[in-house]
PDB file of N, CA and C in Angstrom:
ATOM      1  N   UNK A   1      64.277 142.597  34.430  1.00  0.00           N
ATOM      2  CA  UNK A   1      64.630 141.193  34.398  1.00  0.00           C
ATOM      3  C   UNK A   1      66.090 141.043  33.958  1.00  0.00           C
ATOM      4  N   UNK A   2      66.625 140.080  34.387  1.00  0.00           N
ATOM      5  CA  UNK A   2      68.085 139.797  34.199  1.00  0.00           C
ATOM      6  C   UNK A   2      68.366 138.852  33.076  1.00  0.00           C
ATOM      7  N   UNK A   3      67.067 138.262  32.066  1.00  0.00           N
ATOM      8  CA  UNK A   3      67.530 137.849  31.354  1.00  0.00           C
ATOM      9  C   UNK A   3      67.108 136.040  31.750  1.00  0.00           C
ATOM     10  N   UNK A   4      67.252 135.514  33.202  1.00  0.00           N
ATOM     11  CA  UNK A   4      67.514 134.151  33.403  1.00  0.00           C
ATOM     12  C   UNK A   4      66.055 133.654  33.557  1.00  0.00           C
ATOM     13  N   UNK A   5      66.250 132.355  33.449  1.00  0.00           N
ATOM     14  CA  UNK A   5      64.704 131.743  33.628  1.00  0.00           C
ATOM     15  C   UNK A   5      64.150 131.047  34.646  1.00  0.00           C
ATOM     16  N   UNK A   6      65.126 131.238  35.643  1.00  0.00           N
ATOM     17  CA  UNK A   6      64.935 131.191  36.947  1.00  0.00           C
ATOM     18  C   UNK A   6      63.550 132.197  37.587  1.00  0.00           C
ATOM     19  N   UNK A   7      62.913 131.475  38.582  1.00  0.00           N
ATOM     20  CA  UNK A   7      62.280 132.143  39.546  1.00  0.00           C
ATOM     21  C   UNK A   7      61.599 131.227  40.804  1.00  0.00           C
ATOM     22  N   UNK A   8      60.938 132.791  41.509  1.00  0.00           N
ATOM     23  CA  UNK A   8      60.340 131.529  42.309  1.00  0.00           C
ATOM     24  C   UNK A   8      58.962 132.076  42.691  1.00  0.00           C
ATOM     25  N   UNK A   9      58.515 130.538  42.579  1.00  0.00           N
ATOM     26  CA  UNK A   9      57.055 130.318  42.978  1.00  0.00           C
ATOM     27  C   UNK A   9      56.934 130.320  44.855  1.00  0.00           C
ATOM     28  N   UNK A  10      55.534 131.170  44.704  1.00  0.00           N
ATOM     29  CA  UNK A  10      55.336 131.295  46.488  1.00  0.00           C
ATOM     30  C   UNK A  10      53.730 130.808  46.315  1.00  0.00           C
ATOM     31  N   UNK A  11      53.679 129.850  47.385  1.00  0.00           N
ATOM     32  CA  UNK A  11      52.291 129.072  47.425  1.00  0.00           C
ATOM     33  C   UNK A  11      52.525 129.222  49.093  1.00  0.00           C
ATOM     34  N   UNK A  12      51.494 129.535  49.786  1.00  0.00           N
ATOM     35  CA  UNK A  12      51.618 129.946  51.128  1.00  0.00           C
ATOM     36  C   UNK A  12      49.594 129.538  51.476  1.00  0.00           C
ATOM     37  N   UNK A  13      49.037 129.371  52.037  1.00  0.00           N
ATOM     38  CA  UNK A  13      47.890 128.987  53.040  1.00  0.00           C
ATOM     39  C   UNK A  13      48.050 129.326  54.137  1.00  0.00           C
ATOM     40  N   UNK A  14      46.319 130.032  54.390  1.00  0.00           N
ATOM     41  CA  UNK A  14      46.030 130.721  55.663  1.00  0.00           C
ATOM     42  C   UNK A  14      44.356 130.867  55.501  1.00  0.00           C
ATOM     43  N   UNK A  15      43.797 131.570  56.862  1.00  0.00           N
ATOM     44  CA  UNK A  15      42.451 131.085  57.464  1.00  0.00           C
ATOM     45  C   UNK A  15      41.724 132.949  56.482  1.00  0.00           C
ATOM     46  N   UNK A  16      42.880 133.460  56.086  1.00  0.00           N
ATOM     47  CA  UNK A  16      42.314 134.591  55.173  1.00  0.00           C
ATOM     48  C   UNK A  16      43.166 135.354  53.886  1.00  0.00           C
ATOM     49  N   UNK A  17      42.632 135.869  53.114  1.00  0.00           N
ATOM     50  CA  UNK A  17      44.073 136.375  51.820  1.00  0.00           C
ATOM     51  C   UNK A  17      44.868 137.358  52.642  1.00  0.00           C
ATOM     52  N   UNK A  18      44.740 137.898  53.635  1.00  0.00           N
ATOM     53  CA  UNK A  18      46.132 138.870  54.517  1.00  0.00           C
ATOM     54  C   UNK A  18      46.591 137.776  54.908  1.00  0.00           C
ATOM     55  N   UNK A  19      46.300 136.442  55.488  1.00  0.00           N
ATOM     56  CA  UNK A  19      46.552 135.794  56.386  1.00  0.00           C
ATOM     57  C   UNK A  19      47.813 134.971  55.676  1.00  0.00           C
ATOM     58  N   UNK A  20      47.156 134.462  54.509  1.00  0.00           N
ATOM     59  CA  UNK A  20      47.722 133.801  53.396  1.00  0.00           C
ATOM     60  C   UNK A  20      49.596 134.761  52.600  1.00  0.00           C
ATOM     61  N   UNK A  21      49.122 135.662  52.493  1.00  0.00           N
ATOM     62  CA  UNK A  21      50.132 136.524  52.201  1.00  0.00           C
ATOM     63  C   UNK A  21      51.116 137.160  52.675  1.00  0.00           C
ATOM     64  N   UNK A  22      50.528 137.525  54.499  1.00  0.00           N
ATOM     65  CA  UNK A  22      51.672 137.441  55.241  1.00  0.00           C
ATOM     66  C   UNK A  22      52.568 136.545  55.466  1.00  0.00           C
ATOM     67  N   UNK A  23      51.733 134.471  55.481  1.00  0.00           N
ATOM     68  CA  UNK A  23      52.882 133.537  55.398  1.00  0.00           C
ATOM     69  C   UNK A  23      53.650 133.974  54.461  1.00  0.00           C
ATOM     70  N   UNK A  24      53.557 133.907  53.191  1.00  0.00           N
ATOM     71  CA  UNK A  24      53.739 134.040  52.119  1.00  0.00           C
ATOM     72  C   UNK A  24      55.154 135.016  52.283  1.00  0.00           C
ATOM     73  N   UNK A  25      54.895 135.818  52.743  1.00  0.00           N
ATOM     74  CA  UNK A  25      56.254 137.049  52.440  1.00  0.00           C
ATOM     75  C   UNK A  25      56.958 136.461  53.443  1.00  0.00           C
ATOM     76  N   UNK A  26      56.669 135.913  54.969  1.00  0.00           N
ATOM     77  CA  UNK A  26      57.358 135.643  55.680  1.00  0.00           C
ATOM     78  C   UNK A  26      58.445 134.502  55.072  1.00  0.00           C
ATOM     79  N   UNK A  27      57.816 133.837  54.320  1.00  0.00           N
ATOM     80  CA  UNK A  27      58.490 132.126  53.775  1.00  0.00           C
ATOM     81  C   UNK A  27      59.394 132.803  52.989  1.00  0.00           C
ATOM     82  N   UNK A  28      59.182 134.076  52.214  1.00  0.00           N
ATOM     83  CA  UNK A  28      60.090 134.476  51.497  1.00  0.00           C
ATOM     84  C   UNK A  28      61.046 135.321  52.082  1.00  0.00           C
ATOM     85  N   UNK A  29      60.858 136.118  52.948  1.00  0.00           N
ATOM     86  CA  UNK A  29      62.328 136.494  53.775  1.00  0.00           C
ATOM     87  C   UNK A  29      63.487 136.239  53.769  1.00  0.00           C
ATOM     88  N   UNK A  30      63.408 134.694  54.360  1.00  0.00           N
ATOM     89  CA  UNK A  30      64.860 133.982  54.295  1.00  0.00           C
ATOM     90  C   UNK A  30      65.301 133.325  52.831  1.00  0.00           C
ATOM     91  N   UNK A  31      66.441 133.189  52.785  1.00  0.00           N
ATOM     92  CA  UNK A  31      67.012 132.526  51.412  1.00  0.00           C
ATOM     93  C   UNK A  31      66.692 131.058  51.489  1.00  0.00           C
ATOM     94  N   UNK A  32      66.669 130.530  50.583  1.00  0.00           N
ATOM     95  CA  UNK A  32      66.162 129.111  50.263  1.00  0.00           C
ATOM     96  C   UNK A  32      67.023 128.219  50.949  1.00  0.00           C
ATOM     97  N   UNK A  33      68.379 128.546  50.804  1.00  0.00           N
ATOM     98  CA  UNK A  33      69.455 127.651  51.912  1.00  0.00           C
ATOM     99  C   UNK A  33      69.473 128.065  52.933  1.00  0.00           C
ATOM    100  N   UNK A  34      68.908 128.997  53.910  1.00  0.00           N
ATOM    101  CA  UNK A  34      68.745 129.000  55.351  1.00  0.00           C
ATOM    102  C   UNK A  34      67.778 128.401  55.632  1.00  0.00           C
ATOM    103  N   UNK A  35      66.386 128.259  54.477  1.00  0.00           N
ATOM    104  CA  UNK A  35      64.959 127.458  55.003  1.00  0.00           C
ATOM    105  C   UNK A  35      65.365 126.257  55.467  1.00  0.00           C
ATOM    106  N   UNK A  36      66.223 126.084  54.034  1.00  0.00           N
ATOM    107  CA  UNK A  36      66.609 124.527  53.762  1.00  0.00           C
ATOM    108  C   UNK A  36      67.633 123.594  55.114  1.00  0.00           C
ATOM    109  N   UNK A  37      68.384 125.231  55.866  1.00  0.00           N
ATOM    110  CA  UNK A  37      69.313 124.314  56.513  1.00  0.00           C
ATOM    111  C   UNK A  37      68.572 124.137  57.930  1.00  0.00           C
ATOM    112  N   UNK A  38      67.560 125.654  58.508  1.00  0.00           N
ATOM    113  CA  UNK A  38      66.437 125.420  59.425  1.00  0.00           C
ATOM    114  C   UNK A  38      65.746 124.079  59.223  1.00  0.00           C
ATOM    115  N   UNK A  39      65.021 123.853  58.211  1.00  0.00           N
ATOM    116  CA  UNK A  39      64.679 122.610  58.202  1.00  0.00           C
ATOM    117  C   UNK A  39      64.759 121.410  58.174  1.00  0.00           C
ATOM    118  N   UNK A  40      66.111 121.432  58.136  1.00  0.00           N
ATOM    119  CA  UNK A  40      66.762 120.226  58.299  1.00  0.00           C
ATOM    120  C   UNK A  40      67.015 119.681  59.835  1.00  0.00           C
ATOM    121  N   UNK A  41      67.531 121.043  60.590  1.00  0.00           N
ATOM    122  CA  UNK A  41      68.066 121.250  61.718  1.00  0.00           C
ATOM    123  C   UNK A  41      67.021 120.518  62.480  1.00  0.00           C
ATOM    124  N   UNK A  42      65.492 121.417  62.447  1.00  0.00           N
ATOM    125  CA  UNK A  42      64.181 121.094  62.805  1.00  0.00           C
ATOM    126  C   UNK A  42      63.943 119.392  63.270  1.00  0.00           C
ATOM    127  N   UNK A  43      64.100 118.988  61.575  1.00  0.00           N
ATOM    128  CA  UNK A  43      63.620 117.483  61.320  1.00  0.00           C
ATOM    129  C   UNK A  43      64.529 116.907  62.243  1.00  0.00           C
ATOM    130  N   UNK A  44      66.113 116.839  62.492  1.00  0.00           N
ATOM    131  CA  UNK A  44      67.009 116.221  63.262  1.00  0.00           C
ATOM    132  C   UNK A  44      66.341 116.073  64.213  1.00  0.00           C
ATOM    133  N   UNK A  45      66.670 117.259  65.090  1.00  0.00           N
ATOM    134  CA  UNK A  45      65.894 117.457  66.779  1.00  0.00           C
ATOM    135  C   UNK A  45      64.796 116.875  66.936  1.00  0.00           C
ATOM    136  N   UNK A  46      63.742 116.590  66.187  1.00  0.00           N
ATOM    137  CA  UNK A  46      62.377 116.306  66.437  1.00  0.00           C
ATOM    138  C   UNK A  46      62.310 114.592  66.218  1.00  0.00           C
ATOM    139  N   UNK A  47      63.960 114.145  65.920  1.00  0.00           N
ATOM    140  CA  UNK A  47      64.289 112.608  66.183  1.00  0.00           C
ATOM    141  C   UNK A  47      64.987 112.309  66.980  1.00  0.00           C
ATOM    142  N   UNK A  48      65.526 113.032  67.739  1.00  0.00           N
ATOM    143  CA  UNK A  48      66.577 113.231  68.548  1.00  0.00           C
ATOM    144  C   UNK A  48      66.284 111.214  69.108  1.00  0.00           C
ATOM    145  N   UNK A  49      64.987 112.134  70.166  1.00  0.00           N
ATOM    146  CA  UNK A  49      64.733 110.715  71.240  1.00  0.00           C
ATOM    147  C   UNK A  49      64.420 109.194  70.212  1.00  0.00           C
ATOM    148  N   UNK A  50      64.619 109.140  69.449  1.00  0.00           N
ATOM    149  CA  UNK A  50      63.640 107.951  68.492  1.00  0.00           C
ATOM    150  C   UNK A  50      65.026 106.622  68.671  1.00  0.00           C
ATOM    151  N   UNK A  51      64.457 105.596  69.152  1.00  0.00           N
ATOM    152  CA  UNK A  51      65.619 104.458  69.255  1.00  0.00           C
ATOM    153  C   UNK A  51      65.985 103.724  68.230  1.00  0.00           C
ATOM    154  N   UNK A  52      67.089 102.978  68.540  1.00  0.00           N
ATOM    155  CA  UNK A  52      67.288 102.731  67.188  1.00  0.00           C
ATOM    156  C   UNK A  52      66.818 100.874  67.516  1.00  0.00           C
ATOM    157  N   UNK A  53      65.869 100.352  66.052  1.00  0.00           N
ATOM    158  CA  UNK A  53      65.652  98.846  66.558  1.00  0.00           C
ATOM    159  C   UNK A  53      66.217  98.339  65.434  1.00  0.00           C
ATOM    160  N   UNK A  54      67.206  98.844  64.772  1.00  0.00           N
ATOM    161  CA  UNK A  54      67.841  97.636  63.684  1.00  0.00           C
ATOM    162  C   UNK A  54      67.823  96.456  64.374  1.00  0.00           C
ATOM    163  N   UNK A  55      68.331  96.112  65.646  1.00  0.00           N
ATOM    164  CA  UNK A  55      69.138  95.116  66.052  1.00  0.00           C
ATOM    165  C   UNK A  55      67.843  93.509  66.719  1.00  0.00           C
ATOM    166  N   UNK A  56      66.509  94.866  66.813  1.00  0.00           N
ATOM    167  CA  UNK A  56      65.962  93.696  67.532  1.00  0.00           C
ATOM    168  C   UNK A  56      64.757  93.401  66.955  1.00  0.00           C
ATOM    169  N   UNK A  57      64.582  94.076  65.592  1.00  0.00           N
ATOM    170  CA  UNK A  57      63.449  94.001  64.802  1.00  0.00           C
ATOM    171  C   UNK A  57      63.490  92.831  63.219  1.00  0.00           C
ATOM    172  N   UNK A  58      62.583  92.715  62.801  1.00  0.00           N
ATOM    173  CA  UNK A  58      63.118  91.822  61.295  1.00  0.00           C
ATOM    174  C   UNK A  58      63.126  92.561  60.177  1.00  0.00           C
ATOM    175  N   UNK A  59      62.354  94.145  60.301  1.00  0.00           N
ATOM    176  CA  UNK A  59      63.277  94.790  59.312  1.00  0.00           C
ATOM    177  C   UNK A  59      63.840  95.749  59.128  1.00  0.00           C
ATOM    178  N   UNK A  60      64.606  95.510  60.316  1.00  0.00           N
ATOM    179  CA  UNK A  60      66.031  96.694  60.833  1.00  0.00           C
ATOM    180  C   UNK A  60      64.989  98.255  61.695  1.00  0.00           C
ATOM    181  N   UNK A  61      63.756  98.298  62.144  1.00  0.00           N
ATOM    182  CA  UNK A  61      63.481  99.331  62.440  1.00  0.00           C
ATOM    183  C   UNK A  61      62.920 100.206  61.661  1.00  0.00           C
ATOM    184  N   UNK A  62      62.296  99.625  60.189  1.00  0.00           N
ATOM    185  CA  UNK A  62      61.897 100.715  59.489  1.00  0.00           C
ATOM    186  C   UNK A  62      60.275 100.633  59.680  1.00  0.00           C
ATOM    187  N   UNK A  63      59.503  99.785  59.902  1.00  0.00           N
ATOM    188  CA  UNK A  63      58.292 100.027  60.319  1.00  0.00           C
ATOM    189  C   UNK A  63      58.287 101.226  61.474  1.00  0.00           C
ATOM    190  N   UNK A  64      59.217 101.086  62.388  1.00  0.00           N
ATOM    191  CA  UNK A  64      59.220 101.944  63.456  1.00  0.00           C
ATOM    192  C   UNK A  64      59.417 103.070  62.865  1.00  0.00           C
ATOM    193  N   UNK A  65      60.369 103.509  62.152  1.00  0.00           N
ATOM    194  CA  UNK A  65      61.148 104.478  61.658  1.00  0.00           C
ATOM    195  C   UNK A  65      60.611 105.370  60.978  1.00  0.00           C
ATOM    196  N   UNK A  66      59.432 104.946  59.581  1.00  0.00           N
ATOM    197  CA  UNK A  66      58.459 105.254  59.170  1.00  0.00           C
ATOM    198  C   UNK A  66      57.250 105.684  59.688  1.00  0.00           C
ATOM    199  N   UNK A  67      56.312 104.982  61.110  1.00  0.00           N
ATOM    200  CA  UNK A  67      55.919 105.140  61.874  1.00  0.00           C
ATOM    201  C   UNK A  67      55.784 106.713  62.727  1.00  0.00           C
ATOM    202  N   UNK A  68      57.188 106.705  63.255  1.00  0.00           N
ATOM    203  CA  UNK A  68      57.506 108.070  64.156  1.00  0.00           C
ATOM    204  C   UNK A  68      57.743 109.259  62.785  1.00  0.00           C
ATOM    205  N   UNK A  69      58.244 109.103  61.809  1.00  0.00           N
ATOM    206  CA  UNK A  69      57.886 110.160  60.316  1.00  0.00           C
ATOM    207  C   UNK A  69      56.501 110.239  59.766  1.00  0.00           C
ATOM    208  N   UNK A  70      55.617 109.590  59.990  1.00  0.00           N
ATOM    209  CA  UNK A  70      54.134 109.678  59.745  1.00  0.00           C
ATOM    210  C   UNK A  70      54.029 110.767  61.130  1.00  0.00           C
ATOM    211  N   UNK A  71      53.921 110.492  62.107  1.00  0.00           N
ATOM    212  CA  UNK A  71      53.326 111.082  62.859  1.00  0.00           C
ATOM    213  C   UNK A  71      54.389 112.742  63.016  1.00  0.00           C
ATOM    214  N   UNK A  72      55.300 112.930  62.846  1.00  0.00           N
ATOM    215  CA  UNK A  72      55.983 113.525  62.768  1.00  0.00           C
ATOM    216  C   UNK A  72      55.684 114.871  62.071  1.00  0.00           C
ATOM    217  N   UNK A  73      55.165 113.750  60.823  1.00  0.00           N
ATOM    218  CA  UNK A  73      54.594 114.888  59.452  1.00  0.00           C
ATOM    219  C   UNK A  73      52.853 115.549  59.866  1.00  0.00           C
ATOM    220  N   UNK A  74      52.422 114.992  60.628  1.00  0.00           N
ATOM    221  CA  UNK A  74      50.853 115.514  60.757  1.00  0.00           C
ATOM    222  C   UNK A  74      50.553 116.003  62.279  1.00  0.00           C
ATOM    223  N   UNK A  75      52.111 116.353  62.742  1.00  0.00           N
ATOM    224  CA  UNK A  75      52.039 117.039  64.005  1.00  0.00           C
ATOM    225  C   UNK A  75      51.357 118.416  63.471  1.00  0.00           C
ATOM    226  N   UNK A  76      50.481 119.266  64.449  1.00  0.00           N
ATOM    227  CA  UNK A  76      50.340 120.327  64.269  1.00  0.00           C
ATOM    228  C   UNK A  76      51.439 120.874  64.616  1.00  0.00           C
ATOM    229  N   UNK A  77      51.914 122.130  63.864  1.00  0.00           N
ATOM    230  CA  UNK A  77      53.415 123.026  64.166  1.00  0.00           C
ATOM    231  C   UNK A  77      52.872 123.924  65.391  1.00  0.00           C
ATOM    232  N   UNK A  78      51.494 124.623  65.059  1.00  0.00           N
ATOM    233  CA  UNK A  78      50.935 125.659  66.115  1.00  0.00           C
ATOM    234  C   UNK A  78      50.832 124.800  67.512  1.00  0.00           C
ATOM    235  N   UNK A  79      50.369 123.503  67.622  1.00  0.00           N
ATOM    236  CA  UNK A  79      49.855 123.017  68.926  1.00  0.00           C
ATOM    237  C   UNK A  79      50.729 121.614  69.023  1.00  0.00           C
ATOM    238  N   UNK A  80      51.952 121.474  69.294  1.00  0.00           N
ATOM    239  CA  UNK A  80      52.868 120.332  69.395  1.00  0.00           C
ATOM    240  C   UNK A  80      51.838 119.241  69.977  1.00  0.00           C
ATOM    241  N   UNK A  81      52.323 117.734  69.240  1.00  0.00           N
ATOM    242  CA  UNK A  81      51.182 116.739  70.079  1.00  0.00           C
ATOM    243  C   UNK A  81      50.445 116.733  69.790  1.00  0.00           C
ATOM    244  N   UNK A  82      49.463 117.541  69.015  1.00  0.00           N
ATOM    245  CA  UNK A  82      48.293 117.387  68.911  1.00  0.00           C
ATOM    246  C   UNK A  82      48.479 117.089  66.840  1.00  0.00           C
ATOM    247  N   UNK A  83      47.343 116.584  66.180  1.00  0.00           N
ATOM    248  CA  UNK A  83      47.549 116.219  65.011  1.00  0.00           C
ATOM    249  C   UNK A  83      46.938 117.290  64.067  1.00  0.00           C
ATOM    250  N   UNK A  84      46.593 116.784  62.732  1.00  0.00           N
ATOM    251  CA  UNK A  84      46.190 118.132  61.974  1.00  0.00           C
ATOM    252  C   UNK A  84      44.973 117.580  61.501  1.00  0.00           C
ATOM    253  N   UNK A  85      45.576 116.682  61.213  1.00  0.00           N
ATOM    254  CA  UNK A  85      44.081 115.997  60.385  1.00  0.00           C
ATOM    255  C   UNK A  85      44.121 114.667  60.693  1.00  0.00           C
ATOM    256  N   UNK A  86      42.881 113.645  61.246  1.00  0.00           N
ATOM    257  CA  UNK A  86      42.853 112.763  60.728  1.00  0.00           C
ATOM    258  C   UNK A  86      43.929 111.731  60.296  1.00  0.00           C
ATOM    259  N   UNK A  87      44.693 110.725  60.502  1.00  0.00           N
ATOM    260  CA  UNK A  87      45.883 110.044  60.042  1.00  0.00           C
ATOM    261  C   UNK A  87      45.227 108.937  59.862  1.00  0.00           C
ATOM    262  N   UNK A  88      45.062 108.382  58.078  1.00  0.00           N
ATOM    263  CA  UNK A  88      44.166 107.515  57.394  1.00  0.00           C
ATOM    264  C   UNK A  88      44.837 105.978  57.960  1.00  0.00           C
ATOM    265  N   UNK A  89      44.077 105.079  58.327  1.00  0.00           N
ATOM    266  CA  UNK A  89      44.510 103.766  58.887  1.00  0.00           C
ATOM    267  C   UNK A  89      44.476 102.844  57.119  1.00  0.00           C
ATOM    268  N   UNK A  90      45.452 102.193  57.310  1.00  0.00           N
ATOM    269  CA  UNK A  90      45.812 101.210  55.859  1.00  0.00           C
ATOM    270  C   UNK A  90      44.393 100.108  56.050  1.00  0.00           C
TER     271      UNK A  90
END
């Protein structure tokens, strides 16, 4: 140990404990600022097409905006389009 109190936690899920652990090492591979800048990159592109309704909505487009980020978030990653779970109605 180097002394610092730094570390890092790996929490990874899968359909078995190899399954689980291979995510797991995979997530850890890359450095935290390449995840971080992949994932950013990711989130952009996957708004690319999304319009913008500030102009013709009453509150600037964020129902919409929020909307396409709900669904966004419960895309399956393995099967694009299709959902993961269930998306709870208000």
């Amino acid at each position: 140990m180097d002394g610092s109190d730094e570390f890092t936690l790996g929490l990874a899920f899968g359909t078995s404990l190899h399954n689980s652990i291979s995510t797991l090492f995979q997530s850890l591979n890359l450095p935290f600022e390449q995840q971080k800048q992949q994932y950013n990159e990711q989130w952009k592109r996957s708004r690319n097409g999304i319009h913008s309704l500030e102009n013709v909505s009453h509150d600037d487009g964020k129902l919409y905006q929020n909307s396409v980020s709900l669904l966004l978030a419960h895309e399956d990653k393995t099967y694009p389009l299709q959902t993961q779970s269930p998306i709870p109605n208000p």
